[in-house]
C-alpha atoms as a PDB file:
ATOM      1  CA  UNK A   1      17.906  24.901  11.924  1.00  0.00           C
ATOM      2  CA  UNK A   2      17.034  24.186  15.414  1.00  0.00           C
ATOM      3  CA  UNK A   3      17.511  26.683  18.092  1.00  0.00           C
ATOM      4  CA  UNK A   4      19.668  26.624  20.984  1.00  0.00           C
ATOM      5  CA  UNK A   5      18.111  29.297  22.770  1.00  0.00           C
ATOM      6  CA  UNK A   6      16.670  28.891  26.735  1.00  0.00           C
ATOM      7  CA  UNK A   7      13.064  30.662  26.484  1.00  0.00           C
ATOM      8  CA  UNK A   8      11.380  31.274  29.024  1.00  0.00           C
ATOM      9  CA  UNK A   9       8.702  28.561  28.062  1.00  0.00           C
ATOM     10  CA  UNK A  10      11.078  25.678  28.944  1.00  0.00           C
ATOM     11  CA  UNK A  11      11.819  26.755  32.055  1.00  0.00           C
ATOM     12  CA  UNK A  12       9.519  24.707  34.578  1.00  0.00           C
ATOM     13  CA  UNK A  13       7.625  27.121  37.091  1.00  0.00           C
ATOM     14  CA  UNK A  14       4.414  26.552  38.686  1.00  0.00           C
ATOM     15  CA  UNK A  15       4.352  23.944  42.071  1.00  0.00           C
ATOM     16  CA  UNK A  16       1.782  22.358  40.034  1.00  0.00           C
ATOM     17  CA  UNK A  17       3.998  21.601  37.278  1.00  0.00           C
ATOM     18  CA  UNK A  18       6.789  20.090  39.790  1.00  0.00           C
ATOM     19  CA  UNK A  19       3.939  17.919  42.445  1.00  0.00           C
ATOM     20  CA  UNK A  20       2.919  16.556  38.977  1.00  0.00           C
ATOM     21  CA  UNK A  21       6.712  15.373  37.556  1.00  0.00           C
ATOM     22  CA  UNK A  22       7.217  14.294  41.182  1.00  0.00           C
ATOM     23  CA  UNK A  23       4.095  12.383  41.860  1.00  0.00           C
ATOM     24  CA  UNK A  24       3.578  11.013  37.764  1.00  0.00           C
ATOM     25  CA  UNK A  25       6.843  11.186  36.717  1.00  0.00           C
ATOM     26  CA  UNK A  26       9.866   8.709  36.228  1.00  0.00           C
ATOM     27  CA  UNK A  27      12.776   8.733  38.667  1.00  0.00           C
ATOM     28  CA  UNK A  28      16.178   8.275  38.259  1.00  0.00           C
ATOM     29  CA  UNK A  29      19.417   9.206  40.796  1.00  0.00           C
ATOM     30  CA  UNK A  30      23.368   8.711  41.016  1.00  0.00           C
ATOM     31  CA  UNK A  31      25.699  10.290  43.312  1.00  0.00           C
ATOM     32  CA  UNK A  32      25.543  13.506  40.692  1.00  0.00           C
ATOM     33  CA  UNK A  33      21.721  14.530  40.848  1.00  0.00           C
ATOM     34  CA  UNK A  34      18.130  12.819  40.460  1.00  0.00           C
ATOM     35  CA  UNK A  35      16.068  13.486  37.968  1.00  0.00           C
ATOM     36  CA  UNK A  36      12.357  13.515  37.547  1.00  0.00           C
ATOM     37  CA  UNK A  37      10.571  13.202  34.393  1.00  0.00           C
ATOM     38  CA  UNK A  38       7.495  13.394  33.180  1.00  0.00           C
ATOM     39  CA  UNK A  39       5.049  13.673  30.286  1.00  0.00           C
ATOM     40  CA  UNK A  40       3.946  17.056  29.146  1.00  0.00           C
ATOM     41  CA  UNK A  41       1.579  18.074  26.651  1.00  0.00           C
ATOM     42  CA  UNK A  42       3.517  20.822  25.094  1.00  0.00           C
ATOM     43  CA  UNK A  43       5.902  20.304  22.045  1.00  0.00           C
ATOM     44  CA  UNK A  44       9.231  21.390  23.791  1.00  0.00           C
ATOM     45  CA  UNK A  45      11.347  20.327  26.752  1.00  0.00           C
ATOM     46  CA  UNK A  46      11.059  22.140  30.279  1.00  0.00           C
ATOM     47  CA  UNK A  47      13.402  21.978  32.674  1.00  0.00           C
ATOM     48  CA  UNK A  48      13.049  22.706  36.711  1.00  0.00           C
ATOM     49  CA  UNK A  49      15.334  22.651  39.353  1.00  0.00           C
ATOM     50  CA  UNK A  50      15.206  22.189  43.121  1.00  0.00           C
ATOM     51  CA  UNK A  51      18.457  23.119  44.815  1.00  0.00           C
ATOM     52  CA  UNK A  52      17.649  23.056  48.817  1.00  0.00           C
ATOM     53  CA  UNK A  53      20.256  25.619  50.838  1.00  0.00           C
ATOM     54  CA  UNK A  54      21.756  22.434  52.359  1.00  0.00           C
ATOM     55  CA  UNK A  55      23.711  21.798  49.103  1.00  0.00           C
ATOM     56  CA  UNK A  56      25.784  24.997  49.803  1.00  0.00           C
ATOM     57  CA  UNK A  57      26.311  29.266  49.514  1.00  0.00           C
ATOM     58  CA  UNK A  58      23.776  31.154  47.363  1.00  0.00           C
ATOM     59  CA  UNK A  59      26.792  31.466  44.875  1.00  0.00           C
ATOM     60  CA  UNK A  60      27.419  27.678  44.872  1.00  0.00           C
ATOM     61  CA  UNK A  61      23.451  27.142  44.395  1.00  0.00           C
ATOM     62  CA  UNK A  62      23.227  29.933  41.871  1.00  0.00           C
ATOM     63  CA  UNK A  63      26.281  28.433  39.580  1.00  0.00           C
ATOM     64  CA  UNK A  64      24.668  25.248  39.652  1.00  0.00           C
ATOM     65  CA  UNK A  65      21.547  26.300  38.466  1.00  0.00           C
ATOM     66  CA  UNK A  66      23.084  28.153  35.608  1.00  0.00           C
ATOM     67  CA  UNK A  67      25.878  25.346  34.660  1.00  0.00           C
ATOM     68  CA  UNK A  68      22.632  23.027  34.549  1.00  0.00           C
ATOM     69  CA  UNK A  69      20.521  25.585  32.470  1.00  0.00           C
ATOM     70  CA  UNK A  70      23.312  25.596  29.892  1.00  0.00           C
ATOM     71  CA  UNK A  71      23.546  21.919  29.868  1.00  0.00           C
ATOM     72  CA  UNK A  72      19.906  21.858  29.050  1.00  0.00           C
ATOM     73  CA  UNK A  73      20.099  24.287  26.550  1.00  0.00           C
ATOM     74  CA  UNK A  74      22.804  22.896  24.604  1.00  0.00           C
ATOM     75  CA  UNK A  75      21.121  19.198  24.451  1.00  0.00           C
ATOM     76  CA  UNK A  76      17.578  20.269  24.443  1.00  0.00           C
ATOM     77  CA  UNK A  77      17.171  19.097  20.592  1.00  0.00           C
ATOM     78  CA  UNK A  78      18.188  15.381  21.909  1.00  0.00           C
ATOM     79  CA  UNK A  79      15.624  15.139  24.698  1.00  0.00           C
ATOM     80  CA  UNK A  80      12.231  13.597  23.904  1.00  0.00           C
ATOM     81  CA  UNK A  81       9.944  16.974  22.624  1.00  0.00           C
ATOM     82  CA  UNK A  82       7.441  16.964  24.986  1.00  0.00           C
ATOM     83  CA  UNK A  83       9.107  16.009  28.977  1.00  0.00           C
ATOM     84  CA  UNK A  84       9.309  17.916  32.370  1.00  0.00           C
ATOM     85  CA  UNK A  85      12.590  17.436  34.024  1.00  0.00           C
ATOM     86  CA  UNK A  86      13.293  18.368  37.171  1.00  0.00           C
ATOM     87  CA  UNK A  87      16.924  18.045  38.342  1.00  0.00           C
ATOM     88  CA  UNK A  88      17.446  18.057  42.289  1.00  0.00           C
ATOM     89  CA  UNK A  89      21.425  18.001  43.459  1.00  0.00           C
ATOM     90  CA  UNK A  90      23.101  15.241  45.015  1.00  0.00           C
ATOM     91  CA  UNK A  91      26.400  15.337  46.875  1.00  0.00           C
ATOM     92  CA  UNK A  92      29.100  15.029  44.432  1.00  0.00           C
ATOM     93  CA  UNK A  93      27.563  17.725  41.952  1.00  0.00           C
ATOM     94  CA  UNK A  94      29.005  20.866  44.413  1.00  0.00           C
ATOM     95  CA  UNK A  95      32.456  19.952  43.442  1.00  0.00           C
ATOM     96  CA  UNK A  96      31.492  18.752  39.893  1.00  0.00           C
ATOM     97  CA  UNK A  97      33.146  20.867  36.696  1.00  0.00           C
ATOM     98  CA  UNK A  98      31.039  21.446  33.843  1.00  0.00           C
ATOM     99  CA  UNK A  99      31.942  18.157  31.567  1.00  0.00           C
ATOM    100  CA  UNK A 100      31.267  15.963  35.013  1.00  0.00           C
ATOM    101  CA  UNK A 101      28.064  17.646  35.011  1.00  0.00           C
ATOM    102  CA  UNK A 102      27.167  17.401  31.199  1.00  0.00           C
ATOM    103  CA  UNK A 103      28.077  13.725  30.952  1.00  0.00           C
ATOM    104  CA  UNK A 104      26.230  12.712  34.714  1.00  0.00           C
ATOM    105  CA  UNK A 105      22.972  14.202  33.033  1.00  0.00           C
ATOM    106  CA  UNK A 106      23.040  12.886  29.502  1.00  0.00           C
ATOM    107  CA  UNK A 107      23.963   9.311  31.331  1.00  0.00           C
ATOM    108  CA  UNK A 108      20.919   9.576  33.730  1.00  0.00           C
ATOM    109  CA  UNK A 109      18.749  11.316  30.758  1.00  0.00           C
ATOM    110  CA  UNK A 110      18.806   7.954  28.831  1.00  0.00           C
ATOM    111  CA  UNK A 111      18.405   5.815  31.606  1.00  0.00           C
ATOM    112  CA  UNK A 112      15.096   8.326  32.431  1.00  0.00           C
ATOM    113  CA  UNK A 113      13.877   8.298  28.933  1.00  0.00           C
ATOM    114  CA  UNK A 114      13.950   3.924  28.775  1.00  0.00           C
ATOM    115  CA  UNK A 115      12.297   4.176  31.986  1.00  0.00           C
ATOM    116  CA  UNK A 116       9.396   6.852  30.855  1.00  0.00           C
ATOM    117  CA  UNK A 117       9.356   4.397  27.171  1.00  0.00           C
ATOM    118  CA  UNK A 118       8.312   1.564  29.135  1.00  0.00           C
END
């Protein structure tokens, strides 16, 4: 049974971790977000985010973060097993609900993951 828990081992934390999926890794961006991914040698998924102040409030910033947490966690078991993503905010995802969100990441996700195949 696979779990849908959010450990803390996929969450993405060191600045060498995130100049690595920035400098290495593949790129992909809509109006929604851009993501950033990149090869890891672990067996599991991390994610990282990078929400600047300019995208809004610290409550606006924080619900972001956790709607895009939760995302992760519930479609971890789909992503490639062994990625950095790092997920930076674009314009539209402030006013975004949570299917908007969901369906904007899986969308760019498989666009990222033909791009980091190739």
């Amino acid at each position: 049974m696979n779990s849908y828990k959010f450990l803390k081992k996929h969450h993405l934390r060191t600045q060498r971790d995130f100049q690595t999926a920035y400098g290495e890794g593949a790129k992909t961006y809509s109006k929604m977000f851009t993501i950033f991914l990149c090869e890891n040698n672990l067996n599991y998924p991390r994610l990282g985010l990078s929400v600047r102040k300019k995208f809004g409030s610290a409550p606006q910033r924080n619900k972001f973060k956790r709607r895009m947490r939760e995302i992760f966690r519930l479609n971890k078991n789909d992503i490639f097993p062994s990625v950095d993503i790092i997920i930076i905010p674009g314009n539209e995802s402030a006013n975004a609900n949570f299917k908007q969100l969901e369906k904007g990441f899986c969308y760019l996700l498989g666009i990222s993951q033909k791009q980091y195949d190739k």
